[in-house]
Each structure stands twice: as structure tokens, then as C-alpha cells.
C-alpha atoms as a PDB file:
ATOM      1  CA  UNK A   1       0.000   0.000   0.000  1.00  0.00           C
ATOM      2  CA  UNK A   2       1.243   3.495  -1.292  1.00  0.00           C
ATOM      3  CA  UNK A   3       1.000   6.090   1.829  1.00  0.00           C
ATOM      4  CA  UNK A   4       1.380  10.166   0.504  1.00  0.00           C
ATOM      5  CA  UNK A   5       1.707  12.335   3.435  1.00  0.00           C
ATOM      6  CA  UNK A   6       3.642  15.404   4.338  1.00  0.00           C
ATOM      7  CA  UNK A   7       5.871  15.227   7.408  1.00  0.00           C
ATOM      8  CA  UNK A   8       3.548  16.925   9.792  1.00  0.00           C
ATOM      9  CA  UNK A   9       1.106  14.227   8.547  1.00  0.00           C
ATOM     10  CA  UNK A  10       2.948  11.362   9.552  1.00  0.00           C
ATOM     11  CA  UNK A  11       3.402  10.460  13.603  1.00  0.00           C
ATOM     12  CA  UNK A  12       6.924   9.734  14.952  1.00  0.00           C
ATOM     13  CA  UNK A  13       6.538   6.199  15.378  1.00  0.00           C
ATOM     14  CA  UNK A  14       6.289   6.157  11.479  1.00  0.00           C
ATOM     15  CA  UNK A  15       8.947   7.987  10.702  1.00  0.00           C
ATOM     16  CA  UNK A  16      11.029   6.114  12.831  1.00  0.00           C
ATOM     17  CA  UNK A  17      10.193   3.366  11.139  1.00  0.00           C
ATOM     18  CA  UNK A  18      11.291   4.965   8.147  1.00  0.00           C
ATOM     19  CA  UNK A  19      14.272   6.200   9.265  1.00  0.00           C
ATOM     20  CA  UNK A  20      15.408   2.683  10.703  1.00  0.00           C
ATOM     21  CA  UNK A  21      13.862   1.312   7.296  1.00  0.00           C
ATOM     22  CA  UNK A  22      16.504   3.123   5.537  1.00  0.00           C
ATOM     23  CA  UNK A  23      19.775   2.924   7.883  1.00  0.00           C
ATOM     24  CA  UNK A  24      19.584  -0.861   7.266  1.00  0.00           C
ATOM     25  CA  UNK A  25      18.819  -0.264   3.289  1.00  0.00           C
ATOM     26  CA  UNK A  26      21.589   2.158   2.924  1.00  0.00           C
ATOM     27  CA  UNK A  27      23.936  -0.694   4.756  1.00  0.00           C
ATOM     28  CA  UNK A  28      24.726   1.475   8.034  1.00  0.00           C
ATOM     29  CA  UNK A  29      25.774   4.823   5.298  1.00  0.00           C
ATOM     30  CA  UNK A  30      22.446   6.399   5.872  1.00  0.00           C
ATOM     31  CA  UNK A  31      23.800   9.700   8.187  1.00  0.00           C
ATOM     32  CA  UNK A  32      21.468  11.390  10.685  1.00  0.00           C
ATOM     33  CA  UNK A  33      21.865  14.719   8.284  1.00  0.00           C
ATOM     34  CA  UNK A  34      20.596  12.066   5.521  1.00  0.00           C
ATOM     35  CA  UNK A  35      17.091  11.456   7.498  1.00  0.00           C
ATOM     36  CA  UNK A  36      17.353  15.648   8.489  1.00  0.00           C
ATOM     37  CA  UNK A  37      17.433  16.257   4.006  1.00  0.00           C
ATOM     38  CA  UNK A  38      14.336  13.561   3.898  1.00  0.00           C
ATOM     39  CA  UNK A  39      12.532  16.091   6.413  1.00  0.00           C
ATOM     40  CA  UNK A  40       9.877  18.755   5.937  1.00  0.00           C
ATOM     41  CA  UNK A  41       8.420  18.139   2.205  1.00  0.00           C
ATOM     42  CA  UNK A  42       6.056  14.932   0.733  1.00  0.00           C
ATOM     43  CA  UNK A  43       7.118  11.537   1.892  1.00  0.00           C
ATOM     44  CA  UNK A  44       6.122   8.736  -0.463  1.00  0.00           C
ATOM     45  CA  UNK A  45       5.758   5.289   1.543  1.00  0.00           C
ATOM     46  CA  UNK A  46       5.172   1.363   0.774  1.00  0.00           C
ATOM     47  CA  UNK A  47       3.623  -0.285   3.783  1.00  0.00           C
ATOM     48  CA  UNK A  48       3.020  -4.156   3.862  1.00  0.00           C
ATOM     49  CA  UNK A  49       1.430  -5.746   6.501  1.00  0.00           C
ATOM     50  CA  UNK A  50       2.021  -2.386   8.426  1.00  0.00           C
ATOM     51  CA  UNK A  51       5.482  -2.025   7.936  1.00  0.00           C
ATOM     52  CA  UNK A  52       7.086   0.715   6.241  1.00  0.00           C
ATOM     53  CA  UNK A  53       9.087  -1.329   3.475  1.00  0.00           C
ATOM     54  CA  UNK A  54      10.051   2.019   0.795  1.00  0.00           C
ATOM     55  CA  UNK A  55      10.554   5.496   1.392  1.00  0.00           C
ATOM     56  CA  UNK A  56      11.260   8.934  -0.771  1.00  0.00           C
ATOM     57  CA  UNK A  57      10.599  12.361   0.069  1.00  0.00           C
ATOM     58  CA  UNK A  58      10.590  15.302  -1.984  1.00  0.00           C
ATOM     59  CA  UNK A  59      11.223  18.844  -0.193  1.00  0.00           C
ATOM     60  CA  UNK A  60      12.161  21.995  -1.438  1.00  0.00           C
ATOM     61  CA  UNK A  61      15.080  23.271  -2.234  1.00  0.00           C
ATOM     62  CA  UNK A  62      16.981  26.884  -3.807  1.00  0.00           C
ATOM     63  CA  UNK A  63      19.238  25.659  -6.996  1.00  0.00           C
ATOM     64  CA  UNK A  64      20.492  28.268  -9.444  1.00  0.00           C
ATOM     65  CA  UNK A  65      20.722  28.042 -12.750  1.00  0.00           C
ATOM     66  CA  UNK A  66      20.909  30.260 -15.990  1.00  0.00           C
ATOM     67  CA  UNK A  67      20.876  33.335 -13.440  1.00  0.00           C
ATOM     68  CA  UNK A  68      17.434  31.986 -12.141  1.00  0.00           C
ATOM     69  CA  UNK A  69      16.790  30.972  -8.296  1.00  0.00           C
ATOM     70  CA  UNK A  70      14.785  28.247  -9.585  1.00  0.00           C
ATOM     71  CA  UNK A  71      12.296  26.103  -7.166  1.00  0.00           C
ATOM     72  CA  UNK A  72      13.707  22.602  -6.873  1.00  0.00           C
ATOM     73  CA  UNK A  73      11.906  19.475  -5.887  1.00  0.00           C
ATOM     74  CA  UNK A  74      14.054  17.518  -4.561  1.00  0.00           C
ATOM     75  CA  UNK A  75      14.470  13.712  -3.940  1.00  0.00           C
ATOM     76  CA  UNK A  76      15.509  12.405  -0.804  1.00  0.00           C
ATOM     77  CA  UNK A  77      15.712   8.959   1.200  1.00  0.00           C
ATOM     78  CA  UNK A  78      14.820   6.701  -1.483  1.00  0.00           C
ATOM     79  CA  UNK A  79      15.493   3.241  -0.361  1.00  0.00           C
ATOM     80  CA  UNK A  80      13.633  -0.080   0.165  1.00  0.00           C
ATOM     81  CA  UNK A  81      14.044  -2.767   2.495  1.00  0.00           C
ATOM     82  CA  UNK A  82      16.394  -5.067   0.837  1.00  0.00           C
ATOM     83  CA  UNK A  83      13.650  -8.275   0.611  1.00  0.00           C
ATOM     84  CA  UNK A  84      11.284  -6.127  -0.654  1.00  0.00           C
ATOM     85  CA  UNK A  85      13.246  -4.819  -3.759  1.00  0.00           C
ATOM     86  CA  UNK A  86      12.701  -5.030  -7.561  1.00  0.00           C
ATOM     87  CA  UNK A  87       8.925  -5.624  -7.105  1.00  0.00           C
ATOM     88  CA  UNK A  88       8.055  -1.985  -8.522  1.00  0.00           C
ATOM     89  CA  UNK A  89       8.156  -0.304  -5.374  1.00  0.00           C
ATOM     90  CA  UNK A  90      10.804   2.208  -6.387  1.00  0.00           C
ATOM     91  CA  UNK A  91       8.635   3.375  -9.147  1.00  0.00           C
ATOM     92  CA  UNK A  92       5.314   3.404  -7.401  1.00  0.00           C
ATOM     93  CA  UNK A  93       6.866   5.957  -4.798  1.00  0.00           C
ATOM     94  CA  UNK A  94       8.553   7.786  -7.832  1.00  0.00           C
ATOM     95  CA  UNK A  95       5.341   8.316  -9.534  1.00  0.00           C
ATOM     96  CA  UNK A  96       4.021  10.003  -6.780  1.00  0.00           C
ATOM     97  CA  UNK A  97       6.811  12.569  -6.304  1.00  0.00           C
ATOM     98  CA  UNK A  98       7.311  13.089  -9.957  1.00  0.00           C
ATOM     99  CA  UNK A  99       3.575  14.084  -9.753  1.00  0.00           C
ATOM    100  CA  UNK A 100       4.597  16.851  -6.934  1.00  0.00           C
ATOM    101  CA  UNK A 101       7.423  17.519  -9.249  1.00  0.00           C
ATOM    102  CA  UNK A 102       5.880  18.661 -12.373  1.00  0.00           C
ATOM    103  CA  UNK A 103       2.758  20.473 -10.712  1.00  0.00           C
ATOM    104  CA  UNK A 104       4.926  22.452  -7.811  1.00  0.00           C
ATOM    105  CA  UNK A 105       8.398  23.033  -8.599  1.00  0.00           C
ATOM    106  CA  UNK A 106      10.403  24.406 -11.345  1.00  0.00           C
ATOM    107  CA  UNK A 107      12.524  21.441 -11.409  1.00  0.00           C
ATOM    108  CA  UNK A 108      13.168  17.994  -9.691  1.00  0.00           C
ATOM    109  CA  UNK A 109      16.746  17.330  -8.788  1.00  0.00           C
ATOM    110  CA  UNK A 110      17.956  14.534  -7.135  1.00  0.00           C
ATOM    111  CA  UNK A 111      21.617  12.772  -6.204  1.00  0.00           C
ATOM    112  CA  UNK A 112      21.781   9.447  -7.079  1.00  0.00           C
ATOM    113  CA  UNK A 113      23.688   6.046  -6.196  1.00  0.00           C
ATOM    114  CA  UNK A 114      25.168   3.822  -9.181  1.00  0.00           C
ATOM    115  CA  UNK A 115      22.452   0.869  -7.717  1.00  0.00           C
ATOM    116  CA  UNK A 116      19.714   3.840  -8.230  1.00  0.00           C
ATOM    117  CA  UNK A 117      20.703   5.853 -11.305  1.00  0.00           C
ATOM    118  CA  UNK A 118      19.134   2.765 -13.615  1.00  0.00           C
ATOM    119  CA  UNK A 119      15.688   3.819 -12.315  1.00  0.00           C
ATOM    120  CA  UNK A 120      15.581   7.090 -12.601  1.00  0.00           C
ATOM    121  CA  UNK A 121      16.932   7.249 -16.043  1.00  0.00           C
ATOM    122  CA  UNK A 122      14.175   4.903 -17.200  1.00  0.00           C
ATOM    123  CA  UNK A 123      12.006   7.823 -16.148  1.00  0.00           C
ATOM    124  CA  UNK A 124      13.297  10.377 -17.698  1.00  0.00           C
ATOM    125  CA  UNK A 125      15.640  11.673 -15.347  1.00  0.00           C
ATOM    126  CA  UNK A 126      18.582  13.142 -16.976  1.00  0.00           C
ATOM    127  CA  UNK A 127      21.776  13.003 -15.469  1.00  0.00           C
ATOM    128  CA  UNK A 128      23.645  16.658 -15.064  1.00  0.00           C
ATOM    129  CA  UNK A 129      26.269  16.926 -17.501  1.00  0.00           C
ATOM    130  CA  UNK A 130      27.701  20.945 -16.634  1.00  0.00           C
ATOM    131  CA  UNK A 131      29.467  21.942 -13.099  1.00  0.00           C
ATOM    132  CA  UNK A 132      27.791  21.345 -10.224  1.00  0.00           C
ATOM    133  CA  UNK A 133      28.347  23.919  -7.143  1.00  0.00           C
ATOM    134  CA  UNK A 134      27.255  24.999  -4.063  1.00  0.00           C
ATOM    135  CA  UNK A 135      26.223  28.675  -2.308  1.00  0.00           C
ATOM    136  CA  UNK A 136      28.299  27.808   1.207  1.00  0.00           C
ATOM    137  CA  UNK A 137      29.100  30.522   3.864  1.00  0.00           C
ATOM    138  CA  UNK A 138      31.895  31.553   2.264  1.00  0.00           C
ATOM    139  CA  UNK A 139      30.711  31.887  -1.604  1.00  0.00           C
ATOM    140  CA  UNK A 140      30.436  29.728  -4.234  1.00  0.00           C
ATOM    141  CA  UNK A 141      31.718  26.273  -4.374  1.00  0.00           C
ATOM    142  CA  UNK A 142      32.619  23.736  -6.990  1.00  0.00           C
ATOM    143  CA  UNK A 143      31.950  20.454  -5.895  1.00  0.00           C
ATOM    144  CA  UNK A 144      33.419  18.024  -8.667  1.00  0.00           C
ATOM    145  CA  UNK A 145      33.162  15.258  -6.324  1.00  0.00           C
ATOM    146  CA  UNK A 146      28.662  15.338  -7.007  1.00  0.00           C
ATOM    147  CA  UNK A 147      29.425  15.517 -10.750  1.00  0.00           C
ATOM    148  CA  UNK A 148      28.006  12.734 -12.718  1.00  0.00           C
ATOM    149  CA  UNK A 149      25.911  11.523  -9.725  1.00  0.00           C
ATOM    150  CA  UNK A 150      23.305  14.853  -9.811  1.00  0.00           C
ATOM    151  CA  UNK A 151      19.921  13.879 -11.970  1.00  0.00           C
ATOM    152  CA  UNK A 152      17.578  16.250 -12.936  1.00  0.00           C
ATOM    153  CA  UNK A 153      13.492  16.223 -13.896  1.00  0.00           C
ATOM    154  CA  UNK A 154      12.221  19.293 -16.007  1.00  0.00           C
ATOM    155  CA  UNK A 155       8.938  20.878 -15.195  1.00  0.00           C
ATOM    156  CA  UNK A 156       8.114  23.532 -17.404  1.00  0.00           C
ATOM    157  CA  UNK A 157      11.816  25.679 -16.811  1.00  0.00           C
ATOM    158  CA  UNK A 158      14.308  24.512 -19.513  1.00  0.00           C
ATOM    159  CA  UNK A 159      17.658  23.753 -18.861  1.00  0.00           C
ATOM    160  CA  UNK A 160      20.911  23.883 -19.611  1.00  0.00           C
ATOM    161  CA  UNK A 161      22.650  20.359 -18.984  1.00  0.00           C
ATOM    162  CA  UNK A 162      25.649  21.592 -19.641  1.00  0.00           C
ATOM    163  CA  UNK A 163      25.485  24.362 -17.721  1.00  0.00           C
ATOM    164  CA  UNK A 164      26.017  25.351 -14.275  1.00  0.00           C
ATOM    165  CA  UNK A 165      23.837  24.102 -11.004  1.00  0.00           C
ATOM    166  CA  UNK A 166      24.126  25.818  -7.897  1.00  0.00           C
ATOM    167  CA  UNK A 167      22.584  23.871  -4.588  1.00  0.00           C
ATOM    168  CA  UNK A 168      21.456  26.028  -1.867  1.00  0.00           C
ATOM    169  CA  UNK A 169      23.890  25.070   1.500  1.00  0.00           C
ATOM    170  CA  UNK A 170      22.456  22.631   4.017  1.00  0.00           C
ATOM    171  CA  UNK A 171      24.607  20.564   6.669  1.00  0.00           C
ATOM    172  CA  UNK A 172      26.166  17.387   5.603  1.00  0.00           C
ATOM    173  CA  UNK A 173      26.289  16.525   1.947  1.00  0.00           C
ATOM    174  CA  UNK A 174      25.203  18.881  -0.095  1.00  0.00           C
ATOM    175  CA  UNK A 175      23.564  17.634  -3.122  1.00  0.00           C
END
């Protein structure tokens, strides 16, 4: 069963439950700035038999691009319970968001694994080709170590793939 709620929707045993769901699908390399990203926008979650088995969020985010401060939806905490996998789940959390996507946002932008970048290519995701960066502090940062691994969704603003995208600053990975 899909579940669509927004944070304040869902009650903390739940998220939790998602939170724990996703340590264990992320192998232990799901950090508590990870879950904090996931927090505050639409959560998309697969229960069975009660149990959250899938989770993705989309929440807003600042990215610039073509000397625009363009509204981003952006993915977070996708994952699904390792016994649970390659039985569609992915997508039917992905079709949900993409729907938040294209009717609030400007864009959807998301950083994705090797495992995950299969997925969201088959939906039309397009992987960022130009410089990726991000609005720290202190200015304006390259961050060559996100190229190749930052995806994005249009929604009615064209881009530029090979231009630049700048990612608003947030604790613990950026993008």
C-alpha cells in the first residue's frame, strides 16, 4: 500500500520506522543529516502488513541556474528494504513525487547512487552533464566530487545540462 503524506502528517513512530527502514537499506551509510534532508516536504511510503518497506521524500530546495533561483523538488531517502526490492516499489513511490514535481516546482533534482541511477533514467531523469556547485558561507563552491551523480526532472523551466547548477547550503552533503 502506497502512503502520501507530508511530514507533519505522519506520527513519529512512522517515521522512525522509516528512518530505521533506511539505515539498514543504505547498509549502516544512511547519516542522521541524511534522514534531516528527507525532512519537511512529501514523503512517499510502501507499507506491507504495516510495515514501512520504501521510502522517498521530496522537499524543497533553492538551486540556481541560468541566473534563475529556480524552485527545486528535490528527492531524498529513497530506499527499500532489501527483501522487498525489484517488485516496482521504487517506481510506485517515484510516480508520486514526480507528480509533486511537475505540478509544484520548477525542477526535480535529485543525487543518485550507481544501484539507483538505472531507475531514474528509465524515467526520464537526466543526469547533469555541466558543473555542479554549491552557495556555502563563504561563496560559491565547486563540488566536482557530485558531478556525474546529480539527476535532474524538467517541469516547465528549460535547462541547460551543460550548464552550471548551484545547490542552496544545508549541513552534511550537499547535493
Amino acid at each position: 500500500m502506497l502512503r502520501v503524506a507530508h511530514t507533519s502528517d505522519l506520527d513519529a513512530a512512522t517515521l522512525d520506522a522509516a528512518r530505521e527502514m533506511l539505515v539498514e537499506a543504505f547498509e549502516r551509510g544512511f547519516e542522521p543529516a541524511d534522514w534531516e534532508h528527507a525532512l519537511g516536504g512529501i514523503h512517499a511510503l510502501v507499507l506491507e502488513d504495516g510495515e514501512v518497506v520504501g521510502h522517498a521524500s521530496v522537499v524543497q530546495r533553492r538551486i540556481l541556474h541560468g541566473g534563475r533561483a529556480l524552485r527545486a523538488g528535490y528527492v531524498e531517502g529513497v530506499g527499500v528494504r532489501a527483501d522487498q526490492r525489484r517488485r516496482g516499489h521504487g517506481a510506485t513511490m517515484m510516480d508520486a513525487l514526480e507528480r509533486v514535481v511537475r505540478r509544484a516546482y520548477d525542477l526535480g533534482a535529485l543525487g543518485a547512487t550507481d544501484d539507483g541511477a538505472a531507475l531514474y533514467t528509465s524515467r526520464g531523469w537526466r543526469r547533469w552533464e555541466g558543473r555542479c556547485s554549491a552557495l556555502t558561507p563563504d561563496g560559491v563552491r565547486h563540488t566536482p566530487e557530485e558531478e556525474g551523480f546529480i539527476y535532474v526532472l524538467e517541469a516547465g523551466t528549460p535547462l541547460d545540462l551543460a550548464g552550471e547548477l548551484t545547490a542552496d547550503w544545508r549541513d552534511g552533503d550537499c547535493w
